[in-house]
Protein backbone atom coordinates (compact mmCIF):
# COMPACT_ATOMS: atom_id res chain seq x y z
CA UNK A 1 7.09 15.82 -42.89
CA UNK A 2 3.83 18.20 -41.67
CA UNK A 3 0.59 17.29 -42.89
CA UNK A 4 -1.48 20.72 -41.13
CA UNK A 5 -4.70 20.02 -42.85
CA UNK A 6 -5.07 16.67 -40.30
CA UNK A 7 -3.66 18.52 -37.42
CA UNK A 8 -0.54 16.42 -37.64
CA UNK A 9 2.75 17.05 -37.31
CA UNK A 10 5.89 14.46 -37.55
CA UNK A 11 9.46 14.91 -36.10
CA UNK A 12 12.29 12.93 -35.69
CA UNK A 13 11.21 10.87 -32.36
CA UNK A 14 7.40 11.52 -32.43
CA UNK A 15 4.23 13.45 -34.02
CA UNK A 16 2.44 16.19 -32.35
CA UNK A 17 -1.24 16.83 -32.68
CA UNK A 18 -3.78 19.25 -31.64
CA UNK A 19 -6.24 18.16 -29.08
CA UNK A 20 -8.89 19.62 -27.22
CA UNK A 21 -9.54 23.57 -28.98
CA UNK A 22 -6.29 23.75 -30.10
CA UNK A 23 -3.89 21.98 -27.86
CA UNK A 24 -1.17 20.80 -28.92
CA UNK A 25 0.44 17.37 -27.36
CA UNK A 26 3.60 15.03 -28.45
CA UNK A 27 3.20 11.20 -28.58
CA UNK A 28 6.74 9.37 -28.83
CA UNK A 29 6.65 6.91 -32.12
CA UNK A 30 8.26 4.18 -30.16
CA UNK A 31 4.67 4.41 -27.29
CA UNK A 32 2.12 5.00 -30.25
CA UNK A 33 3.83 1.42 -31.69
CA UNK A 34 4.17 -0.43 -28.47
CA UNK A 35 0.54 0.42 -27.52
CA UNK A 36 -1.32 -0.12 -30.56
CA UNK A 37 -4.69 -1.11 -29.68
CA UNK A 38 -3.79 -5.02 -31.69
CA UNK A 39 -0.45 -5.11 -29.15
CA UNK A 40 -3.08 -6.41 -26.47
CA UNK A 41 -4.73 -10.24 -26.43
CA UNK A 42 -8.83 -9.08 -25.93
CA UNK A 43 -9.12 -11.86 -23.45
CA UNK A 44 -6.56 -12.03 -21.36
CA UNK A 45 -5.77 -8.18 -22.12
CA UNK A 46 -1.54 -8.56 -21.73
CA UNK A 47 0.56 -7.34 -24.64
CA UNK A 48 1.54 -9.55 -27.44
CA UNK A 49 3.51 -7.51 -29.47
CA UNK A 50 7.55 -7.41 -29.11
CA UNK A 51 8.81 -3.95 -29.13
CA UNK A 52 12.05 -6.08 -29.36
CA UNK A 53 10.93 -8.04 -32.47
CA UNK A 54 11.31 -4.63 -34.66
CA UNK A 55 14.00 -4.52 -36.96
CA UNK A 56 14.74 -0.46 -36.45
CA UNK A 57 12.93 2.17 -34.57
CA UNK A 58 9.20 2.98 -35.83
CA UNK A 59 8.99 5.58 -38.64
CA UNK A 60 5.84 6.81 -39.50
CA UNK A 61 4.47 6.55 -43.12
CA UNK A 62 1.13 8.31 -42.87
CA UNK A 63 -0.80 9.95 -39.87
CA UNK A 64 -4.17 11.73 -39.86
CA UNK A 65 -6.82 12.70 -37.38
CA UNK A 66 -10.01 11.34 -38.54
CA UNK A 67 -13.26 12.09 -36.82
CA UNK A 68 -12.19 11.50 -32.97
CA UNK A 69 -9.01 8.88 -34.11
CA UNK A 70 -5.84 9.24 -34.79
CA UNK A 71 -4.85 7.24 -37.94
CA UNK A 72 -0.97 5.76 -38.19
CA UNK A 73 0.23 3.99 -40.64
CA UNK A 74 3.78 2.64 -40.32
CA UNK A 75 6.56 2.38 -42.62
CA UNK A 76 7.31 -1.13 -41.44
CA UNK A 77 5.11 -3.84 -42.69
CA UNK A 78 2.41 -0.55 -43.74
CA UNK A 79 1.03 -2.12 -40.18
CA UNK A 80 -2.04 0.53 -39.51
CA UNK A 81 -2.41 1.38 -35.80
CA UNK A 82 -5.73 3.89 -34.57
CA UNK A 83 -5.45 5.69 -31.70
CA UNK A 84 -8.86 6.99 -29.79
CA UNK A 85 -8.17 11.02 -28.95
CA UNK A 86 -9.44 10.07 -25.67
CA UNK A 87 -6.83 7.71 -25.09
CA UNK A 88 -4.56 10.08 -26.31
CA UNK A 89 -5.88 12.74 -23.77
CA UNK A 90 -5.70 10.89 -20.97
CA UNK A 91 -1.74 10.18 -21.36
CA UNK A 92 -0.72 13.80 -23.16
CA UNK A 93 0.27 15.58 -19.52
CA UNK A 94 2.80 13.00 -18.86
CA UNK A 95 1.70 12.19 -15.27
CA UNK A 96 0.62 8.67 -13.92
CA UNK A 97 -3.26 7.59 -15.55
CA UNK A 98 -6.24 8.21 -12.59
CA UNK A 99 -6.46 5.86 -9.98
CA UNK A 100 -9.02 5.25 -7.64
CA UNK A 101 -7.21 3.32 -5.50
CA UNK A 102 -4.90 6.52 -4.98
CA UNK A 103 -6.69 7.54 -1.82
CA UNK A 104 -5.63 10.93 -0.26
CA UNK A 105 -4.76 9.63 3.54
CA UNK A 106 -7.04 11.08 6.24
CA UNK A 107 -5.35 11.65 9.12
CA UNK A 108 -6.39 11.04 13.28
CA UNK A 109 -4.81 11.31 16.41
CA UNK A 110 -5.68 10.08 20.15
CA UNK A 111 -9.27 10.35 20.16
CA UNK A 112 -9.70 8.98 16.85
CA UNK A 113 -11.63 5.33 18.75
CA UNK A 114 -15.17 6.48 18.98
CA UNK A 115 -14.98 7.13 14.69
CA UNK A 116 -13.27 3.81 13.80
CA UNK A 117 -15.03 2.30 11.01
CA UNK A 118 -16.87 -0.72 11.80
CA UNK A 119 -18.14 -3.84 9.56
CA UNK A 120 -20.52 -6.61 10.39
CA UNK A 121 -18.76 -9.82 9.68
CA UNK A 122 -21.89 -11.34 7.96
CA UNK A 123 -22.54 -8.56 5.96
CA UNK A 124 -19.32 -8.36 4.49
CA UNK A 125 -19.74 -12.11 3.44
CA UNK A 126 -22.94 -11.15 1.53
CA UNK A 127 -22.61 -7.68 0.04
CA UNK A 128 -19.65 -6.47 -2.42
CA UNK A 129 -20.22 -2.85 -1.86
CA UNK A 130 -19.63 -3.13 1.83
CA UNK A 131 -16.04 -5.13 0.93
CA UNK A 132 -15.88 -1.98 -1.37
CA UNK A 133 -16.37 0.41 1.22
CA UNK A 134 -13.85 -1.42 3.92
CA UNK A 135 -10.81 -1.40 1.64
CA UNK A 136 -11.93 2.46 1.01
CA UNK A 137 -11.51 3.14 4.83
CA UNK A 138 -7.99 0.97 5.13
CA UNK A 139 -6.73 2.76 2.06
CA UNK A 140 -8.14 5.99 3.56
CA UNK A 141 -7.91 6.08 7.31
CA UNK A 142 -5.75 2.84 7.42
CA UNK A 143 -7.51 1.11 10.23
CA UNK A 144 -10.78 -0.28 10.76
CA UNK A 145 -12.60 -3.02 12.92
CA UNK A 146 -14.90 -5.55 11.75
CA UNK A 147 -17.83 -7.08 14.19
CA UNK A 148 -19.40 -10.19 14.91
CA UNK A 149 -16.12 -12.39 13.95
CA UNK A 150 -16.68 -16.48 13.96
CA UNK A 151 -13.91 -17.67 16.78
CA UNK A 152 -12.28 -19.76 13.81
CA UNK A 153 -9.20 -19.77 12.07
CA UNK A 154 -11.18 -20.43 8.81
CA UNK A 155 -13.38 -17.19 10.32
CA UNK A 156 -10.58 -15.14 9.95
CA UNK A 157 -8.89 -16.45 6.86
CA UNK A 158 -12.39 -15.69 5.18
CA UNK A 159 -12.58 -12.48 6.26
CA UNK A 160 -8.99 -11.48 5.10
CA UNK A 161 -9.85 -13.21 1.85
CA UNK A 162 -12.52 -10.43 1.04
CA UNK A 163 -9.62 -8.16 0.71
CA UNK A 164 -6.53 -10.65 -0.69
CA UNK A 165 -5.00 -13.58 -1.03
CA UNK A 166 -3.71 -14.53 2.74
CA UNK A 167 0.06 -14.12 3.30
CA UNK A 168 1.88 -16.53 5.20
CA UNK A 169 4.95 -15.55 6.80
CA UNK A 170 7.83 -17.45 8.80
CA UNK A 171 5.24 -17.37 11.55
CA UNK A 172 2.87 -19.33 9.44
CA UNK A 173 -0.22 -18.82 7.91
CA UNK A 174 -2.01 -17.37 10.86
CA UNK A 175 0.01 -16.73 14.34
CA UNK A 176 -1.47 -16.92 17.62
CA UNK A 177 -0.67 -14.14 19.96
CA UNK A 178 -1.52 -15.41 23.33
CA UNK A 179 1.24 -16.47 26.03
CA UNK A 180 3.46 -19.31 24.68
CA UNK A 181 6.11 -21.44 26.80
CA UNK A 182 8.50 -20.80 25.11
CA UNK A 183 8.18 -17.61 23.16
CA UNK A 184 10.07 -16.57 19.73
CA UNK A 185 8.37 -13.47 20.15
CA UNK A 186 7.78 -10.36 22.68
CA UNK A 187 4.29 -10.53 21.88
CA UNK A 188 3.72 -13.99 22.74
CA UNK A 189 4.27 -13.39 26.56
CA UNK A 190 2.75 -10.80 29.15
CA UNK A 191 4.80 -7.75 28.96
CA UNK A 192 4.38 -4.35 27.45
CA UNK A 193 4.83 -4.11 23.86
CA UNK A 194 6.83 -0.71 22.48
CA UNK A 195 5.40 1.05 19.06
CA UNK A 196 6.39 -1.01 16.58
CA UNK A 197 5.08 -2.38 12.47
CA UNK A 198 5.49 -5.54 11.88
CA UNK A 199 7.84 -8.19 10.65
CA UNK A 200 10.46 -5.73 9.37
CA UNK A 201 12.92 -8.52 9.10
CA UNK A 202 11.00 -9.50 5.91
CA UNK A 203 12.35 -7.96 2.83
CA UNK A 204 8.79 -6.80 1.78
CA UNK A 205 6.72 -6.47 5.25
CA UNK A 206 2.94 -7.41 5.35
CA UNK A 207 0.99 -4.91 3.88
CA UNK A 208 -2.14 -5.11 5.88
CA UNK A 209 -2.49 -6.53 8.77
CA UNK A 210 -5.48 -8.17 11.01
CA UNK A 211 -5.70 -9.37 14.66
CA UNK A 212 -8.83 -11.18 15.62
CA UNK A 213 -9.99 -11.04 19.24
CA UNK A 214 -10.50 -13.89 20.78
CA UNK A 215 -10.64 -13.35 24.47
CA UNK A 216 -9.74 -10.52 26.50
CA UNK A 217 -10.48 -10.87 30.12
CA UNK A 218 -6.57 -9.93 31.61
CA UNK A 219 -6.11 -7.36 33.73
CA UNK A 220 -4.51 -4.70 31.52
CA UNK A 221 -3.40 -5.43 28.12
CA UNK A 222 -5.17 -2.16 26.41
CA UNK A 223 -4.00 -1.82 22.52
CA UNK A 224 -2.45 1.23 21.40
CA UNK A 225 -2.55 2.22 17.83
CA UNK A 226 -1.16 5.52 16.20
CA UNK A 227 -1.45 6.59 12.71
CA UNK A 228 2.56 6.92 11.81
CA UNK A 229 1.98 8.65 8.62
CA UNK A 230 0.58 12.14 10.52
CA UNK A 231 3.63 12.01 12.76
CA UNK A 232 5.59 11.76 10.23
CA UNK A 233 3.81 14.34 8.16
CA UNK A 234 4.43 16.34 11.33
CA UNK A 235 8.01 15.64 11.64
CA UNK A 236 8.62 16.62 7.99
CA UNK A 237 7.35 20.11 9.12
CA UNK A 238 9.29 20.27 12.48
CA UNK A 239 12.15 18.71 11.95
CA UNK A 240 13.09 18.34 8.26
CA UNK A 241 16.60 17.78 8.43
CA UNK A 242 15.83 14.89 10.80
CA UNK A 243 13.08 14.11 8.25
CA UNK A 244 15.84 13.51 5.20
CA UNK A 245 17.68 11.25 6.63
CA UNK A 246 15.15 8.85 8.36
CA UNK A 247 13.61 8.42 4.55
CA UNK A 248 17.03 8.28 2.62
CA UNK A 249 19.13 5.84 5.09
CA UNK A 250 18.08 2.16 4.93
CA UNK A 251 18.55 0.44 8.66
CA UNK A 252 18.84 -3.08 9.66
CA UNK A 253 16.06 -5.33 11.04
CA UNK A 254 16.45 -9.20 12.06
CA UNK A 255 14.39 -11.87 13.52
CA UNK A 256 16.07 -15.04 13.85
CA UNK A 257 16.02 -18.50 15.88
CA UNK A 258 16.43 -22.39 15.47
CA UNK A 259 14.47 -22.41 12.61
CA UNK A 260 14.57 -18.68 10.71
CA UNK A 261 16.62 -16.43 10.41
CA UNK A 262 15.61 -13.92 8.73
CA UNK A 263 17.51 -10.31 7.85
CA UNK A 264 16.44 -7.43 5.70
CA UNK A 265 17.09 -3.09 5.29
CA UNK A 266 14.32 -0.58 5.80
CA UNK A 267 13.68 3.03 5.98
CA UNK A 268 11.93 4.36 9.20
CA UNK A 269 9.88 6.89 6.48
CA UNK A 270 8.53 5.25 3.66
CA UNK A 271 7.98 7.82 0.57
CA UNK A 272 5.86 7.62 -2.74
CA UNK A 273 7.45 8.27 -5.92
CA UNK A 274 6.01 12.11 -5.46
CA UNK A 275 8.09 12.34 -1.80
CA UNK A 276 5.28 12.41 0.12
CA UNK A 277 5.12 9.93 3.06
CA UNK A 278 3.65 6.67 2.34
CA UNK A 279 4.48 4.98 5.49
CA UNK A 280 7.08 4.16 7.67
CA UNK A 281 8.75 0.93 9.38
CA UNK A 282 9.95 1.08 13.23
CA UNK A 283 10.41 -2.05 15.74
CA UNK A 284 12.78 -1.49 18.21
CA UNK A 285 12.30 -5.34 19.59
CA UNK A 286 13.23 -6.17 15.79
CA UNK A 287 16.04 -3.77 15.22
CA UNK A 288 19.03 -5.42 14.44
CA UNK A 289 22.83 -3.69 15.69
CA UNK A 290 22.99 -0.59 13.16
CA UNK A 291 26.16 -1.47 11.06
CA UNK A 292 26.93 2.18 9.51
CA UNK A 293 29.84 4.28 9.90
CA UNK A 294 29.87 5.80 13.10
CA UNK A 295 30.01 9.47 12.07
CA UNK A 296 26.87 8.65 10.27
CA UNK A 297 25.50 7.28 13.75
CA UNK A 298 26.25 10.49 15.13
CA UNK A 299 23.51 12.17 12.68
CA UNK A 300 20.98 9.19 12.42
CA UNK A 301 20.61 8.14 16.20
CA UNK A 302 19.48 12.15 17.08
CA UNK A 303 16.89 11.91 14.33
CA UNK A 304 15.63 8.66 14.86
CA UNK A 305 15.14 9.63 18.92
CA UNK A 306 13.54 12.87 18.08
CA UNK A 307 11.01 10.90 15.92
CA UNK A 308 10.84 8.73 18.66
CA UNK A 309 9.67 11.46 21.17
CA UNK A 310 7.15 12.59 18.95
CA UNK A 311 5.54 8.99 17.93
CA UNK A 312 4.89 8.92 21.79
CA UNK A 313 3.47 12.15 22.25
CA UNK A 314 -0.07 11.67 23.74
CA UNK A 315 -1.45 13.70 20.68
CA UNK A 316 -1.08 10.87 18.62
CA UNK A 317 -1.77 7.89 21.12
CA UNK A 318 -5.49 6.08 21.29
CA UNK A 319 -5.69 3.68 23.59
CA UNK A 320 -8.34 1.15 24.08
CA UNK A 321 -9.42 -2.31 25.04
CA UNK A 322 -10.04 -4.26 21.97
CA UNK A 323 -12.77 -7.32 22.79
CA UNK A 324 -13.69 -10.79 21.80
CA UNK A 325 -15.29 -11.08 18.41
CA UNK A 326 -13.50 -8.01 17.25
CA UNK A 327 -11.18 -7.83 14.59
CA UNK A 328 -9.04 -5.11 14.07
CA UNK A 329 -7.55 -4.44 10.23
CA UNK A 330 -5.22 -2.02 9.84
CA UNK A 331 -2.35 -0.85 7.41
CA UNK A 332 0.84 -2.22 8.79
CA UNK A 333 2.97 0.50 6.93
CA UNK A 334 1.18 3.02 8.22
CA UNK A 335 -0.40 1.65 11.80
CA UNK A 336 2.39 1.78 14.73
CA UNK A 337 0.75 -0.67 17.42
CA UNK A 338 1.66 -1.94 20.68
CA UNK A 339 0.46 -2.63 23.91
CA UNK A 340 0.30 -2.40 27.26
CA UNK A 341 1.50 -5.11 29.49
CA UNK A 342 -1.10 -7.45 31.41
CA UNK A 343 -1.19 -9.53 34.09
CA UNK A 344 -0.98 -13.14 33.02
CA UNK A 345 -2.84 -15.24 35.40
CA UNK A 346 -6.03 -12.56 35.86
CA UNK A 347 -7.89 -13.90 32.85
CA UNK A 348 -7.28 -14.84 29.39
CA UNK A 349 -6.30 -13.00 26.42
CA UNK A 350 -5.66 -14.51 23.19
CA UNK A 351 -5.27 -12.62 19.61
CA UNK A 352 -4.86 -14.30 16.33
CA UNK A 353 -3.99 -12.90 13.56
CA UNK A 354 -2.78 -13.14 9.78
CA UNK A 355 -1.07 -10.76 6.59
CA UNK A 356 -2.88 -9.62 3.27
CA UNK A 357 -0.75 -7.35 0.46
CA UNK A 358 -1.19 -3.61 0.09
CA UNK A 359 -1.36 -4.41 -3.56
CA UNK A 360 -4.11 -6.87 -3.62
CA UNK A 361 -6.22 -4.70 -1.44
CA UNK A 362 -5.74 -2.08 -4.43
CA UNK A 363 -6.67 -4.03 -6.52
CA UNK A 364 -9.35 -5.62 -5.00
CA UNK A 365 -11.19 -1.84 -4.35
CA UNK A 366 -9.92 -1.07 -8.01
CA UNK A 367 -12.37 -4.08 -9.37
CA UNK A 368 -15.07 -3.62 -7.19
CA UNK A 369 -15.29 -0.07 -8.22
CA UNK A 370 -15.45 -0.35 -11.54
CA UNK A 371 -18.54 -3.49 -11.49
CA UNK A 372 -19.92 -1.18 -8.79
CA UNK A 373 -20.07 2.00 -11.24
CA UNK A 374 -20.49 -0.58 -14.41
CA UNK A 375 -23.58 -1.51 -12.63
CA UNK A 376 -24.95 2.02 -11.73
CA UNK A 377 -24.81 2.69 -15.59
């Protein structure tokens, strides 16, 4: 059935309409149904209505375009749905709706220290929009430090909690990294740490990460941070083959003792749903036996020590000393950290540190953007 005088056209599946001077768009009958404007509760704002409650697939009885609305009425139950064109318009192209939090990634390299972000502690307790504009720089640059930090544990969990709820993992809620007696963990002695993310044993690593400075008199000990995702935007270029299969083969990571033992499969390149790199995950210390076939070995063990030789290329490399009342936040599926090794008995040097989720720190910038620009209306 075509109805031209409203601009509206029904097929089999869907209508089409024209939009915007003439455009014309398709809307499928089964999406126009499911996201009615009544299909959502006004205060909680989840759907109510069961696609799975309808008898048959939505037919269409009438549609019009009225004024700037799109007018359905449906064969079953004559239930009367209106559409806004500008809701229309923002799903017609068929690609994902705008989202701030979808921060193009800024890349640095070794001398990147000097234009770290930083954020008073205090400050960050008292005004939103700086909160706002330190998950910008983590979702943008992926790393930041924030000043001035209480020497608490509750210091720390408050400051994490600006950005998400607090993660605990099997090393507890918070994790101290300062030299233990007897250590379940490279970190927690003296010696030199290799590049590495974190807790890749976990089936869904930390997102973001935060180590809090608590003293830092040792001899040595310097931290060394690299942003992974512009060597591996590199390595894509240089060495795609190599590239390929470090995002499409899933390795094994482990972490186990008395009391955990814990086991998951990662990809060394982590890719969005466009291919483009979102991340990556590499811990030698954590990397359990590889447990492919061996003529797969003979492929993935020359890619993954060519990326190797270019994570440690000095290009990428910024060292420096990180100091007491410093806290250092940084993406952990982007940030590879280590550090160098200290002597133990010259001083003291004691970290702590604790997990928020990528996700929550999305959100959180999503909702502080929005009463930030509801405000500046």
């Amino acid at each position: 059935m075509n109805d031209t005088k409203f601009e509206v056209n029904l097929h089999a599946n869907g209508l089409s309409c024209l939009l915007d001077s003439g455009r014309k768009v398709y809307f499928n009958y089964f999406w126009l149904r499911d996201n009615c404007p009544t299909s959502f509760d006004l205060t909680t704002r989840e759907r109510v209505f069961d696609i799975f409650s309808l008898p048959y697939p939505p037919t269409v009885e009438t549609a019009q375009i009225i004024e700037d609305e799109l007018h359905i009425v449906w064969k079953e139950g004559a239930h009367k749905t209106i559409h806004s064109l500008a809701f229309l318009r923002e799903y017609s192209s068929g690609k994902p709706r705008m989202d701030v939090a979808a921060i193009a990634k800024e890349f640095w390299y070794k001398n990147y220290y000097p234009s770290i972000l930083r954020f008073d502690h205090n400050q960050l307790k008292t005004d939103p929009t700086l909160v706002e504009a330190w998950a910008e720089c983590i979702l943008k640059n992926g790393i930041s430090i924030v000043t001035n930090m209480p020497s608490t544990k509750a210091g720390l969990l408050e400051t994490a909690s600006l950005l998400g709820y607090v993660r605990p993992t099997f090393f507890d809620k918070t994790f101290e990294v300062k030299i233990h007696l007897s250590p379940v963990n490279l970190a927690y002695t003296a010696s030199a740490l290799e590049l590495h993310t974190d807790l890749p044993a976990e089936e869904l690593a930390p997102g973001i990460q935060y180590l809090h400075c608590l003293a830092n008199s040792v001899v040595g000990g310097d931290s060394i941070f690299i942003d992974g995702a512009a060597v591996a935007e590199d390595f894509k270029l240089s060495n795609p083959e190599d590239f390929a299969i470090l995002s499409k083969v899933d390795i094994p990571f482990c972490c186990g003792h008395e009391n955990f033992d814990m086991r998951a499969r990662q990809r060394v390149i982590e890719l969005d749903h466009n291919g483009n790199v979102s991340g990556l995950t590499i811990s030698g210390h954590l990397k359990d036996i590889f447990d492919h076939e061996q003529q797969l070995l003979d492929e993935y063990y020359p890619s993954l020590w060519r990326f190797g030789q270019l994570l440690n290329n000095p290009k990428y490399v910024m060292r420096f000393r990180l100091n007491a009342g410093e806290c250092i936040a940084f993406d952990n599926h982007r940030i590879v950290h280590g550090r160098e090794g200290f002597v133990s008995n010259s001083g003291r040097r004691h970290l702590r540190g604790c997990y928020t989720d990528t996700g929550e720190l999305r959100s959180t910038y999503r909702t502080l953007k929005a009463k930030h620009n509801k405000s500046a209306n």
